[in-house]
PDB file of N, CA and C in Angstrom:
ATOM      1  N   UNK A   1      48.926  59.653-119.237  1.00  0.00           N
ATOM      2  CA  UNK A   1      49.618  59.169-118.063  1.00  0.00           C
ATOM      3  C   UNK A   1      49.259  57.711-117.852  1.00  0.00           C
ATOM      4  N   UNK A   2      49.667  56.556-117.880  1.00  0.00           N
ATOM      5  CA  UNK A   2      49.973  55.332-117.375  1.00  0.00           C
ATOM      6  C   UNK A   2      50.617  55.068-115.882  1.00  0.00           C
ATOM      7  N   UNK A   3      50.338  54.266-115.102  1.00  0.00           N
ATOM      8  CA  UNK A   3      50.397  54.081-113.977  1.00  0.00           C
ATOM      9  C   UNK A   3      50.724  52.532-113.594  1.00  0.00           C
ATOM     10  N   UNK A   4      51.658  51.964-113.655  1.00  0.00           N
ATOM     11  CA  UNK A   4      51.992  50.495-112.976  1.00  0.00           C
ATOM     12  C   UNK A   4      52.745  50.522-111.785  1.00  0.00           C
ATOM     13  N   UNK A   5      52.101  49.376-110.985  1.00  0.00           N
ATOM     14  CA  UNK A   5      52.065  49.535-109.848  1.00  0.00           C
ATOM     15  C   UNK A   5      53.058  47.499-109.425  1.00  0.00           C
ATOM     16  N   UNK A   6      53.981  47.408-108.539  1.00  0.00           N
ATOM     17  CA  UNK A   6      54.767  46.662-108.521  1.00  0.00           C
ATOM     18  C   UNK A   6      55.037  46.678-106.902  1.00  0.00           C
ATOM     19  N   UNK A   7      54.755  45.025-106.197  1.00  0.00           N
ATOM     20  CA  UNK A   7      55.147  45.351-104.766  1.00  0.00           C
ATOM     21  C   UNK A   7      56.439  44.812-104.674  1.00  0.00           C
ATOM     22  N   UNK A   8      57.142  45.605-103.807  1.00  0.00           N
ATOM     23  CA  UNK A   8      58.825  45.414-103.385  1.00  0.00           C
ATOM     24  C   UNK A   8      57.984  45.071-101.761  1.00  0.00           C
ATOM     25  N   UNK A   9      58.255  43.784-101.292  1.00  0.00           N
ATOM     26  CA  UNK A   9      57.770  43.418-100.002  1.00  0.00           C
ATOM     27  C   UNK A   9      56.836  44.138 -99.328  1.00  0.00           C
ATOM     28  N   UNK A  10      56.896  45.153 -98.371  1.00  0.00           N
ATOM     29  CA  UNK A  10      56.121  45.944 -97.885  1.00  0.00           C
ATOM     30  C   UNK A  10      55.903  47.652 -98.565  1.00  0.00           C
ATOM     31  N   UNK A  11      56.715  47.193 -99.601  1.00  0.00           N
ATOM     32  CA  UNK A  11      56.650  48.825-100.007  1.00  0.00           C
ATOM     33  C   UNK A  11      56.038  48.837-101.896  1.00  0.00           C
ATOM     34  N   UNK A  12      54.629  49.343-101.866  1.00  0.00           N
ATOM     35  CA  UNK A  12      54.098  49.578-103.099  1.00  0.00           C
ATOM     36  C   UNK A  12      54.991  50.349-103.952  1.00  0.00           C
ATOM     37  N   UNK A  13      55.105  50.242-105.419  1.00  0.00           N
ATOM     38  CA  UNK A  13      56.063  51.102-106.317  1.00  0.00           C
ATOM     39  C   UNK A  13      55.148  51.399-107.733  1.00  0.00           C
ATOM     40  N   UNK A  14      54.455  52.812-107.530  1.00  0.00           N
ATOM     41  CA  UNK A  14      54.094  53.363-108.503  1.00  0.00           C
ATOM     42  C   UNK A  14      54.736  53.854-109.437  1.00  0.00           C
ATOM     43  N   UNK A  15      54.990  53.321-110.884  1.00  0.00           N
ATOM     44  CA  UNK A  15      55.685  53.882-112.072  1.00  0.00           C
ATOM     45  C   UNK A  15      54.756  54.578-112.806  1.00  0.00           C
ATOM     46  N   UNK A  16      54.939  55.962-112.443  1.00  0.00           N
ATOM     47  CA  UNK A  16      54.116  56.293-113.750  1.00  0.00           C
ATOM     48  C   UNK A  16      54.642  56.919-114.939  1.00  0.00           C
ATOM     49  N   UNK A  17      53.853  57.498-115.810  1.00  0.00           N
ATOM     50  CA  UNK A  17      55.066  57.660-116.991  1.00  0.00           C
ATOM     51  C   UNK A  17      54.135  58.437-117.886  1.00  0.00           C
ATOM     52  N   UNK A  18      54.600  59.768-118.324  1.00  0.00           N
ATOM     53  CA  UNK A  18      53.672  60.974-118.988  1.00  0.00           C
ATOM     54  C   UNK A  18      53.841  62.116-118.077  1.00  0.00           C
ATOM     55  N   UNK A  19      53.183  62.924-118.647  1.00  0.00           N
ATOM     56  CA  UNK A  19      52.709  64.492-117.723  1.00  0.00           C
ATOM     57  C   UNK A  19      51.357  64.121-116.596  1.00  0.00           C
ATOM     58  N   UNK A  20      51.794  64.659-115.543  1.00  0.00           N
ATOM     59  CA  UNK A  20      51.061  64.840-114.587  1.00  0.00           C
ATOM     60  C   UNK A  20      50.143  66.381-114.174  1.00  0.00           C
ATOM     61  N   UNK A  21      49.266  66.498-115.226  1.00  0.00           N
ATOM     62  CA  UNK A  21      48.227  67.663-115.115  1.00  0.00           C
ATOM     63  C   UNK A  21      46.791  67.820-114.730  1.00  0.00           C
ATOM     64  N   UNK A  22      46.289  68.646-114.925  1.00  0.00           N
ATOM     65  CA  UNK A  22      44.989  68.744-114.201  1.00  0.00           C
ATOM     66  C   UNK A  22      44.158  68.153-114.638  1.00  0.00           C
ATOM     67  N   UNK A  23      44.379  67.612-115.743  1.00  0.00           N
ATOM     68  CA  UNK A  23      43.404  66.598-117.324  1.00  0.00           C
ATOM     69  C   UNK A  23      43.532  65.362-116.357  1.00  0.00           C
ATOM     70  N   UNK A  24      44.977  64.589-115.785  1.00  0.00           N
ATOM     71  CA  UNK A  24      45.349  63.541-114.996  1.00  0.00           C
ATOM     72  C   UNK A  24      45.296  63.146-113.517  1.00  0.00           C
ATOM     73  N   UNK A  25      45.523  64.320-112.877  1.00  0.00           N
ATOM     74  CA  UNK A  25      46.069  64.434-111.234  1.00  0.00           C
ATOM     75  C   UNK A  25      44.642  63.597-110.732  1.00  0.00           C
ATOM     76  N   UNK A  26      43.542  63.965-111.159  1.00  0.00           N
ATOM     77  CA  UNK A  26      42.979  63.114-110.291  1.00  0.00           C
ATOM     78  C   UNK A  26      43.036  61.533-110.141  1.00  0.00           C
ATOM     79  N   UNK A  27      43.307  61.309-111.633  1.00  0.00           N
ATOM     80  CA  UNK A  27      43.180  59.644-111.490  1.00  0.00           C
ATOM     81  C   UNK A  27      44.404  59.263-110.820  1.00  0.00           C
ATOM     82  N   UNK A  28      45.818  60.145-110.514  1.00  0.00           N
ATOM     83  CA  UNK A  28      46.400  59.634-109.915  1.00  0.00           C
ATOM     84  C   UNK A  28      46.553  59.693-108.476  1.00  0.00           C
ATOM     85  N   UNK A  29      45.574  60.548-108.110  1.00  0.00           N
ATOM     86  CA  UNK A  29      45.282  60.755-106.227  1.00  0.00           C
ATOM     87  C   UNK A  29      44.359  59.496-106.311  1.00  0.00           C
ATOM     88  N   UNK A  30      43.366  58.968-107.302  1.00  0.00           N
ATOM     89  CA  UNK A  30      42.584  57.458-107.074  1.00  0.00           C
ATOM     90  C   UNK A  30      43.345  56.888-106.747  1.00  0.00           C
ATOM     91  N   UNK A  31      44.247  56.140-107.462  1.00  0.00           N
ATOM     92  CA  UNK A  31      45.223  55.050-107.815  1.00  0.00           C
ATOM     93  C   UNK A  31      45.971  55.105-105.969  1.00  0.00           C
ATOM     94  N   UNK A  32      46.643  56.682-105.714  1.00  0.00           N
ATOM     95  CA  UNK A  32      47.587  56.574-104.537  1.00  0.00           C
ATOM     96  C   UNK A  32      46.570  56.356-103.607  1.00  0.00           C
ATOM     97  N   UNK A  33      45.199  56.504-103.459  1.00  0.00           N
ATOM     98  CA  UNK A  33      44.338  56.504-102.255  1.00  0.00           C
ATOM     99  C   UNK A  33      43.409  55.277-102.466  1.00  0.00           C
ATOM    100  N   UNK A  34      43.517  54.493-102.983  1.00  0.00           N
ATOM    101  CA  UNK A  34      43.399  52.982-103.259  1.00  0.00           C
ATOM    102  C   UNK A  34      44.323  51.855-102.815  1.00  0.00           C
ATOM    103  N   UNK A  35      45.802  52.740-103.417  1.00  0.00           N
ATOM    104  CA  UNK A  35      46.709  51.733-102.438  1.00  0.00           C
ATOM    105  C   UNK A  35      46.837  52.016-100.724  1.00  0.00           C
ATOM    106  N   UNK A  36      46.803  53.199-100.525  1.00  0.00           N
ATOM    107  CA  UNK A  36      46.535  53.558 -99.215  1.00  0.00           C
ATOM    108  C   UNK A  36      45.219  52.510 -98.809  1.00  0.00           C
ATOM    109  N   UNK A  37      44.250  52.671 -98.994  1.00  0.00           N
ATOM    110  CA  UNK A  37      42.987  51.865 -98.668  1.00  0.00           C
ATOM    111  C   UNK A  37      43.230  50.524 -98.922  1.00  0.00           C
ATOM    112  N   UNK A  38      43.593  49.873 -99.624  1.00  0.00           N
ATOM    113  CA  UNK A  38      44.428  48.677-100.040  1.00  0.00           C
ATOM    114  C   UNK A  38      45.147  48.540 -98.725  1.00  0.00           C
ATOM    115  N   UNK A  39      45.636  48.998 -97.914  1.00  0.00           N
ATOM    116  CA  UNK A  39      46.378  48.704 -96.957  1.00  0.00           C
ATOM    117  C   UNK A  39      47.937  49.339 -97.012  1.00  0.00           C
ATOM    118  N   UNK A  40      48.505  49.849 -97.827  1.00  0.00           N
ATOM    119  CA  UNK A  40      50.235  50.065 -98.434  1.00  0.00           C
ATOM    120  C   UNK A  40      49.965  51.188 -98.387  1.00  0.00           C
ATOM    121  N   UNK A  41      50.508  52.008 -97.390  1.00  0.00           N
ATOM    122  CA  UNK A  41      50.966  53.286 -96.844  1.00  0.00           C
ATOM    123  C   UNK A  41      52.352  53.302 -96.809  1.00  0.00           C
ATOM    124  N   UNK A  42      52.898  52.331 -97.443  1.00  0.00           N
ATOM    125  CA  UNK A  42      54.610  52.856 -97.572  1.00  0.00           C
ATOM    126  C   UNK A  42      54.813  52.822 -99.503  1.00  0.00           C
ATOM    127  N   UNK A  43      54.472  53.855 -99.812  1.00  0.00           N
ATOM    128  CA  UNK A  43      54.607  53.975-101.070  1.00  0.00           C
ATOM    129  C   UNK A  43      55.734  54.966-101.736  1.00  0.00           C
ATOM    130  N   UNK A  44      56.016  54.019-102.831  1.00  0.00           N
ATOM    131  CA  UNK A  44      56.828  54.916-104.045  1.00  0.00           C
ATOM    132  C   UNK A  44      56.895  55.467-104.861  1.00  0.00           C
ATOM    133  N   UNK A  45      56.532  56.452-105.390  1.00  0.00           N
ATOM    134  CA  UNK A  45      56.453  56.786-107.388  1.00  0.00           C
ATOM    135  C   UNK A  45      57.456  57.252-107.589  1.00  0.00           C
ATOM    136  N   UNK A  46      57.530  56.181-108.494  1.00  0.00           N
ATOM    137  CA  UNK A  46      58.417  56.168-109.351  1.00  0.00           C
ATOM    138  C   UNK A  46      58.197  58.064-110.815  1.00  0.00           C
ATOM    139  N   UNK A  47      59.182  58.641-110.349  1.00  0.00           N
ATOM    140  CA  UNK A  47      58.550  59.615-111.659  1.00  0.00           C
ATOM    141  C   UNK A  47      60.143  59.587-112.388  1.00  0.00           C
ATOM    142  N   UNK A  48      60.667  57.917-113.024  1.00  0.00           N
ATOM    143  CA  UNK A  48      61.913  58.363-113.840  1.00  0.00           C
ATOM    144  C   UNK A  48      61.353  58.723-114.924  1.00  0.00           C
ATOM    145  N   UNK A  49      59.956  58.334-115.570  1.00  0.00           N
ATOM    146  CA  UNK A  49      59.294  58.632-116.993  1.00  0.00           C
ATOM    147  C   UNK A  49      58.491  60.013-116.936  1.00  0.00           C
ATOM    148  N   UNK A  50      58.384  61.059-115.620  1.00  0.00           N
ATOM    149  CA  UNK A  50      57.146  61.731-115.442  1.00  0.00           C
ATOM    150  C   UNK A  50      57.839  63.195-115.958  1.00  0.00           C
ATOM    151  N   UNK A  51      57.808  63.603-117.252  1.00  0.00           N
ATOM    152  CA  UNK A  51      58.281  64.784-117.818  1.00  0.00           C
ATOM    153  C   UNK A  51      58.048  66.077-117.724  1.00  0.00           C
ATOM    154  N   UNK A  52      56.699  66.316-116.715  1.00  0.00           N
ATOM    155  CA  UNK A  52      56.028  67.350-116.522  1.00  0.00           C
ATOM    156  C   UNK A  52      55.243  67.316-115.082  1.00  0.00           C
ATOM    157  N   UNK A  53      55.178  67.971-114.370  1.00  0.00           N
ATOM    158  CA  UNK A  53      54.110  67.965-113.405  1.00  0.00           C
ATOM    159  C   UNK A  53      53.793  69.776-112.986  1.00  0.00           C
ATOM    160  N   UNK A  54      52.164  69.676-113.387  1.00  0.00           N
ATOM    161  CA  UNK A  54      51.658  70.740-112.810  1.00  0.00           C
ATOM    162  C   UNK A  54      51.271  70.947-111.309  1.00  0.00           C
ATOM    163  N   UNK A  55      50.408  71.835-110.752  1.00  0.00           N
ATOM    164  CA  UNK A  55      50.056  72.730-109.978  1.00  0.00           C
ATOM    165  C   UNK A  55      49.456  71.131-108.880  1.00  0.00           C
ATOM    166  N   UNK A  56      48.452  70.725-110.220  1.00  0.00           N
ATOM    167  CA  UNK A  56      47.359  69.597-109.774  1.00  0.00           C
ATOM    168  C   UNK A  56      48.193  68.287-109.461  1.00  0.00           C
ATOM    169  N   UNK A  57      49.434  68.092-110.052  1.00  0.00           N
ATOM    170  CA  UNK A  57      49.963  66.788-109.451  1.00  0.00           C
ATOM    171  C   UNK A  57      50.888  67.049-108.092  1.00  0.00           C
ATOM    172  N   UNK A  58      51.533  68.341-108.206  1.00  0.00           N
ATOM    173  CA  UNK A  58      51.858  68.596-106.862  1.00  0.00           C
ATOM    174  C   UNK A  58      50.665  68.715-105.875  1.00  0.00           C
ATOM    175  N   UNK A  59      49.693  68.340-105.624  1.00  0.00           N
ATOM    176  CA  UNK A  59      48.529  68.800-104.683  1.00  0.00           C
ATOM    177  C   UNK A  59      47.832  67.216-104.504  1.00  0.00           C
ATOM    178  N   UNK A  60      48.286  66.360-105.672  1.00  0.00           N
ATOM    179  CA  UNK A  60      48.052  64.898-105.737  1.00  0.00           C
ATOM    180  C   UNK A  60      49.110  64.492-104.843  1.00  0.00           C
ATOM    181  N   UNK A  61      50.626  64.774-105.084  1.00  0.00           N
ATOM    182  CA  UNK A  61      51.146  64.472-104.111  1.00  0.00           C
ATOM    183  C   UNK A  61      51.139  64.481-102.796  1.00  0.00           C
ATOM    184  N   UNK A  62      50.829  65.987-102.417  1.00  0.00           N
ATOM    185  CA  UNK A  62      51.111  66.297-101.012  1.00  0.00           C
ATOM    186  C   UNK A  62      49.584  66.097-100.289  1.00  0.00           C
ATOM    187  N   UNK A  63      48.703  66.038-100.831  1.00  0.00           N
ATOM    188  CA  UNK A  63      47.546  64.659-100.246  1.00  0.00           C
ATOM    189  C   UNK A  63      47.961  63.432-100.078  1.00  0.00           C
ATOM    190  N   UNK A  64      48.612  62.856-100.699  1.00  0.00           N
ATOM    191  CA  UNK A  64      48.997  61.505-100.588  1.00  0.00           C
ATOM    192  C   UNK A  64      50.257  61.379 -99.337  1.00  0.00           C
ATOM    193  N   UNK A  65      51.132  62.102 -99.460  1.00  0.00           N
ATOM    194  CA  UNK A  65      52.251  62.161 -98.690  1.00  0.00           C
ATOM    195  C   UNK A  65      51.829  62.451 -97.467  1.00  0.00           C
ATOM    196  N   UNK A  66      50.463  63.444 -96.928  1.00  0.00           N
ATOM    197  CA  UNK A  66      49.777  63.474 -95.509  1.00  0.00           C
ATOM    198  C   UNK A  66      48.864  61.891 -95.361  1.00  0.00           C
ATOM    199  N   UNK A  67      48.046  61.554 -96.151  1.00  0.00           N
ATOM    200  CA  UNK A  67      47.421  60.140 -95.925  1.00  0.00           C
ATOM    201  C   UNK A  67      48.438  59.400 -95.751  1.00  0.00           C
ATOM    202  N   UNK A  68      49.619  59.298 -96.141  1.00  0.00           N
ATOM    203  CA  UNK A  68      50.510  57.788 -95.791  1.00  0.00           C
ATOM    204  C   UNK A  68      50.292  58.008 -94.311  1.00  0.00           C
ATOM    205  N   UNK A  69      51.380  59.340 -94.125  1.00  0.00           N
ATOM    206  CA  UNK A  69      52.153  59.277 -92.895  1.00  0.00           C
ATOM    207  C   UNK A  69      50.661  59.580 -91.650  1.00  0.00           C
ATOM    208  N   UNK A  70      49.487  60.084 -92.052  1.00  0.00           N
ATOM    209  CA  UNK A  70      48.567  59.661 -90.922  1.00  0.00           C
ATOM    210  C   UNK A  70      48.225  58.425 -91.068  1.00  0.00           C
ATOM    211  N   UNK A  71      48.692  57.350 -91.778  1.00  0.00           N
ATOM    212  CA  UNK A  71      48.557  55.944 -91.443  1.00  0.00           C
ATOM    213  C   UNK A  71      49.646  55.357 -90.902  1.00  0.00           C
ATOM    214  N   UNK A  72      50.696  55.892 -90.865  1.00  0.00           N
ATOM    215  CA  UNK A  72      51.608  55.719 -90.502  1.00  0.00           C
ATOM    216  C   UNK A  72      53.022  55.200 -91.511  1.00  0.00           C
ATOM    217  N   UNK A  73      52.501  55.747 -92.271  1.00  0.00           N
ATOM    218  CA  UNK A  73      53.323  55.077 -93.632  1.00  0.00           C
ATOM    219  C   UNK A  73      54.214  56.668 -94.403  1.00  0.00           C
ATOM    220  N   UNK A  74      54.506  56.394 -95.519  1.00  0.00           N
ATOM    221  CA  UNK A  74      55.095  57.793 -95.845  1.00  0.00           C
ATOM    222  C   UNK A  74      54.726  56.900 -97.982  1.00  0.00           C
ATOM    223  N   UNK A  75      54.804  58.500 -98.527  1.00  0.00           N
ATOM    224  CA  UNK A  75      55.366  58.684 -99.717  1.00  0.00           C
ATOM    225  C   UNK A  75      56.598  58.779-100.437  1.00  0.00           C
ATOM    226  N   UNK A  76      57.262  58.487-100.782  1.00  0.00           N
ATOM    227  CA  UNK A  76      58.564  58.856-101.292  1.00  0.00           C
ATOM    228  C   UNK A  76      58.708  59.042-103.021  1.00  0.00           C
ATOM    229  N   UNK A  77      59.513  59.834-103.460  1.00  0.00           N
ATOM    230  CA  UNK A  77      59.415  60.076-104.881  1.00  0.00           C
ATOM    231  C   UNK A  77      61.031  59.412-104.892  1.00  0.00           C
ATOM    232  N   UNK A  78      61.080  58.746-106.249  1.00  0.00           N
ATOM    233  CA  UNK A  78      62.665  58.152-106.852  1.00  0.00           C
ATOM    234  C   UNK A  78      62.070  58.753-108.625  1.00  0.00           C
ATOM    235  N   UNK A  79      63.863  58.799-108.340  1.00  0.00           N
ATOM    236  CA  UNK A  79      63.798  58.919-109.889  1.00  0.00           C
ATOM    237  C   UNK A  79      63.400  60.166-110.712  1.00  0.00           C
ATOM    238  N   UNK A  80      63.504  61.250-109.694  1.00  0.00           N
ATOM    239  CA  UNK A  80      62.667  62.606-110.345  1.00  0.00           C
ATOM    240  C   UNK A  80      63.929  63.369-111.338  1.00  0.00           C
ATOM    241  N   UNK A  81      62.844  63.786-112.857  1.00  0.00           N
ATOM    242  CA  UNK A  81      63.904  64.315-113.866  1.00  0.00           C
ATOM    243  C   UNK A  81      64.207  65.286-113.562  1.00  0.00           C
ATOM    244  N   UNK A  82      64.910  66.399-113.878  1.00  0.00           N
ATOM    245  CA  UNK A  82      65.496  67.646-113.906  1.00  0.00           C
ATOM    246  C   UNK A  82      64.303  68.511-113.506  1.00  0.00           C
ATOM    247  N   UNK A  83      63.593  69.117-114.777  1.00  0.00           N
ATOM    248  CA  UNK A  83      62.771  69.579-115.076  1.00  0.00           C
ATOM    249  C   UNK A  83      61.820  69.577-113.913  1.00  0.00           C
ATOM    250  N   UNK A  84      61.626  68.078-113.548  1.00  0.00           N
ATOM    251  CA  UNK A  84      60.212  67.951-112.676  1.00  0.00           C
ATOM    252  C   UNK A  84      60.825  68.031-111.059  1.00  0.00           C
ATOM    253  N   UNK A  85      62.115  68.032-110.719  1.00  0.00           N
ATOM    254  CA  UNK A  85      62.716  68.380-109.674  1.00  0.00           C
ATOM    255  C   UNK A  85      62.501  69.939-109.378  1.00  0.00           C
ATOM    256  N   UNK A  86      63.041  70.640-110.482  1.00  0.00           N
ATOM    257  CA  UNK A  86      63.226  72.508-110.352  1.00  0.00           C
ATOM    258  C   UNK A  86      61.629  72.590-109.908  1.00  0.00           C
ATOM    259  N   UNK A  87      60.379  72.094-110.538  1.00  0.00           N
ATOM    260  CA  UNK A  87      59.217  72.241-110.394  1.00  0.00           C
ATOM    261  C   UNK A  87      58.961  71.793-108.197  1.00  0.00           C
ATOM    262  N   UNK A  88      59.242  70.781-108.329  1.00  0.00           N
ATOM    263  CA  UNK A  88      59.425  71.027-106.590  1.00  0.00           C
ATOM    264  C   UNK A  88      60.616  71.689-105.922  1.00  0.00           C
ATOM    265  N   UNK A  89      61.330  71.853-106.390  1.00  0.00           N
ATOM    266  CA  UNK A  89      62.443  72.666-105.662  1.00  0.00           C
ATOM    267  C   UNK A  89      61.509  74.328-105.496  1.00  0.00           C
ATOM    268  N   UNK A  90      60.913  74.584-106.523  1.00  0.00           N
ATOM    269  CA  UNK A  90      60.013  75.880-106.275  1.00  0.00           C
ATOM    270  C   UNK A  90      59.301  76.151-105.711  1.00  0.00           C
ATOM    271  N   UNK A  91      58.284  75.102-105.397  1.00  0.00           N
ATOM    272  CA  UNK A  91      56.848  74.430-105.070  1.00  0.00           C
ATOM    273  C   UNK A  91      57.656  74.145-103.514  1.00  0.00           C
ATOM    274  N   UNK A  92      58.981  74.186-103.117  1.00  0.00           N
ATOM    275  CA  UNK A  92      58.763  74.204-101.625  1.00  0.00           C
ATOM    276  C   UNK A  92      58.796  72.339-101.367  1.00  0.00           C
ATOM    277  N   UNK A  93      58.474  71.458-102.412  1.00  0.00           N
ATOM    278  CA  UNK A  93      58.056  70.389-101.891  1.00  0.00           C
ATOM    279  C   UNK A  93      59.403  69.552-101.419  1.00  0.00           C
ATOM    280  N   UNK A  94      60.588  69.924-101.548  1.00  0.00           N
ATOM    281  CA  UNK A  94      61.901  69.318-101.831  1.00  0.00           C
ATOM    282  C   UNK A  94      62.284  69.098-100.389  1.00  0.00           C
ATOM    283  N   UNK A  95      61.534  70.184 -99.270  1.00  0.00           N
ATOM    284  CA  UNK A  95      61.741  70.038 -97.980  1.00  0.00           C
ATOM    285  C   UNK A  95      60.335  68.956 -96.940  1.00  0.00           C
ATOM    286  N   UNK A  96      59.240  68.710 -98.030  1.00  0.00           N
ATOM    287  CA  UNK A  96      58.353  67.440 -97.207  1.00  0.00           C
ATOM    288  C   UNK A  96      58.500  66.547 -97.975  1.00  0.00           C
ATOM    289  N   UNK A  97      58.980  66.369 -99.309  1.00  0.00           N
ATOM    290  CA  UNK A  97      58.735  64.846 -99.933  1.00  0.00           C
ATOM    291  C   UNK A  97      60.511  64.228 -99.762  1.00  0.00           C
ATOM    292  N   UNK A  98      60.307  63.115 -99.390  1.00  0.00           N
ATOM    293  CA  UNK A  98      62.369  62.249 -99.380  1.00  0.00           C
ATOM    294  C   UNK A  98      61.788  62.294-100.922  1.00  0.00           C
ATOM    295  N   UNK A  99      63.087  62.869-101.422  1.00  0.00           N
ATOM    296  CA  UNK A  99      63.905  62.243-102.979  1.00  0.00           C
ATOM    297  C   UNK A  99      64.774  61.258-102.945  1.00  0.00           C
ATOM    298  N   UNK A 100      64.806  60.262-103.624  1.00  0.00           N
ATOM    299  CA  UNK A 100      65.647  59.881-103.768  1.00  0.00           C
ATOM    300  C   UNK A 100      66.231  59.436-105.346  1.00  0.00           C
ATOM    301  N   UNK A 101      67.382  58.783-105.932  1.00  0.00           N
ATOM    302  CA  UNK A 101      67.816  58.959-106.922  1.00  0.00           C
ATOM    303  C   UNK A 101      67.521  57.749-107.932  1.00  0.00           C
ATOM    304  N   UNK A 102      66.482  56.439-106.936  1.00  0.00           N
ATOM    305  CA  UNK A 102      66.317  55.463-108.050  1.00  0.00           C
ATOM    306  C   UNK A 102      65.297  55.000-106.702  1.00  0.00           C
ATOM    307  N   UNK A 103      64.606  54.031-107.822  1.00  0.00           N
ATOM    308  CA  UNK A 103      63.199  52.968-106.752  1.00  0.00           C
ATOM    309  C   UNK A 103      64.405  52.559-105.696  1.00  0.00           C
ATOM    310  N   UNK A 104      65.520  52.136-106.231  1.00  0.00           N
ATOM    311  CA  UNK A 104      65.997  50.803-104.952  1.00  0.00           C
ATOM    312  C   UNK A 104      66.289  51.566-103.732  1.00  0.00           C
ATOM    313  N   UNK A 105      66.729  52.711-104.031  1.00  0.00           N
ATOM    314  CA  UNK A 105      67.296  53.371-102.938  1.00  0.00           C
ATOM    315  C   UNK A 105      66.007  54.302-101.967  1.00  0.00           C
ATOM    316  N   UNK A 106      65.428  54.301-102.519  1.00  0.00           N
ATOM    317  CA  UNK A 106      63.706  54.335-102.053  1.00  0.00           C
ATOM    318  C   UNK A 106      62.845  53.704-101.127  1.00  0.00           C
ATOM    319  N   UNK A 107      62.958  52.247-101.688  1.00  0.00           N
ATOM    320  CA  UNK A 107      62.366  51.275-101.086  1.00  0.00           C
ATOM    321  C   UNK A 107      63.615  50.770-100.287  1.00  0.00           C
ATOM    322  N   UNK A 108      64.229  50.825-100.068  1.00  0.00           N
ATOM    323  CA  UNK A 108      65.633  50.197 -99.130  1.00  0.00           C
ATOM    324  C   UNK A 108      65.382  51.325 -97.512  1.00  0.00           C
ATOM    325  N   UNK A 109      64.910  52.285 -98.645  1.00  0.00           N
ATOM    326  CA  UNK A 109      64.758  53.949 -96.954  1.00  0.00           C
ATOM    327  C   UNK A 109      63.370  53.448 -96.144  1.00  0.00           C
ATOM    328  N   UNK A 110      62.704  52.754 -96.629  1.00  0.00           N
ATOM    329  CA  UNK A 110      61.999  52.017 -95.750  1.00  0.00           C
ATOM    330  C   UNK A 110      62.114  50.737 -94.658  1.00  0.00           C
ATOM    331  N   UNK A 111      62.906  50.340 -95.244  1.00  0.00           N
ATOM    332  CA  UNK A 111      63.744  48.972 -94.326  1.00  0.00           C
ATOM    333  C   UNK A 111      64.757  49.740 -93.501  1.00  0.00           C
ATOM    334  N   UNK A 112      65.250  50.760 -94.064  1.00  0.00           N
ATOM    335  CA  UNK A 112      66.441  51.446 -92.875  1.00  0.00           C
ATOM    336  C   UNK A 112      65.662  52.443 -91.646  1.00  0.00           C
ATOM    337  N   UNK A 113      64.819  52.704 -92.219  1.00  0.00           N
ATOM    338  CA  UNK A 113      63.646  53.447 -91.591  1.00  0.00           C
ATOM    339  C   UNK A 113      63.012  53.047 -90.274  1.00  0.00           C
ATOM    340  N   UNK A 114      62.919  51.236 -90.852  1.00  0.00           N
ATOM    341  CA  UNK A 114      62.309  50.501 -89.350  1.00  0.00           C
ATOM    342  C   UNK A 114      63.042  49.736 -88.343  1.00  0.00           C
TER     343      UNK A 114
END
């Protein structure tokens, strides 16, 4: 898993790119709770490259998605593949995380937001 990270004005944009498993999830709850601590509680990941996500990256997420928004910020996912969609559509997560269909339209739900 690789992780680049890109600021769109006020809104951080995590690309990551690989499987998101229990071998990984933690370094990527570091990375999201760094930018949180960093100050950027309006964050994005990007998962157009993320081909897999287990048990442990859904649980990376939905830690991260409660730390934004008790900072007052939120998580948002763009770009989610098929595969890794059905995986939250199951997981229940499809009703707390915004999807959306690309970064721009992502980071734009933050400016319409305020």
């Amino acid at each position: 898993m690789q992780i680049n990270i890109t600021q769109h004005d006020t809104v951080a944009v995590l690309a990551i790119t690989g499987s998101v498993d229990s071998l990984n999830a933690d370094a990527l709850t570091q990375r999201f709770a760094a930018s949180i601590s960093g100050g950027d509680v309006r964050l994005v990941a990007d998962f157009s490259l993320v081909n897999y996500t287990s048990s442990a990256g859904l649980r990376s997420l939905l830690g991260t998605v409660k730390s934004c928004r008790l900072a007052g910020g939120d998580l948002r996912i763009a770009a989610v593949q098929p595969q890794v969609r059905r995986v939250l559509e199951i997981a229940g997560f499809t009703s707390i995380l915004k999807i959306f269909p690309d970064v721009r339209h992502a980071v734009e739900s933050f400016t319409e937001a305020a």
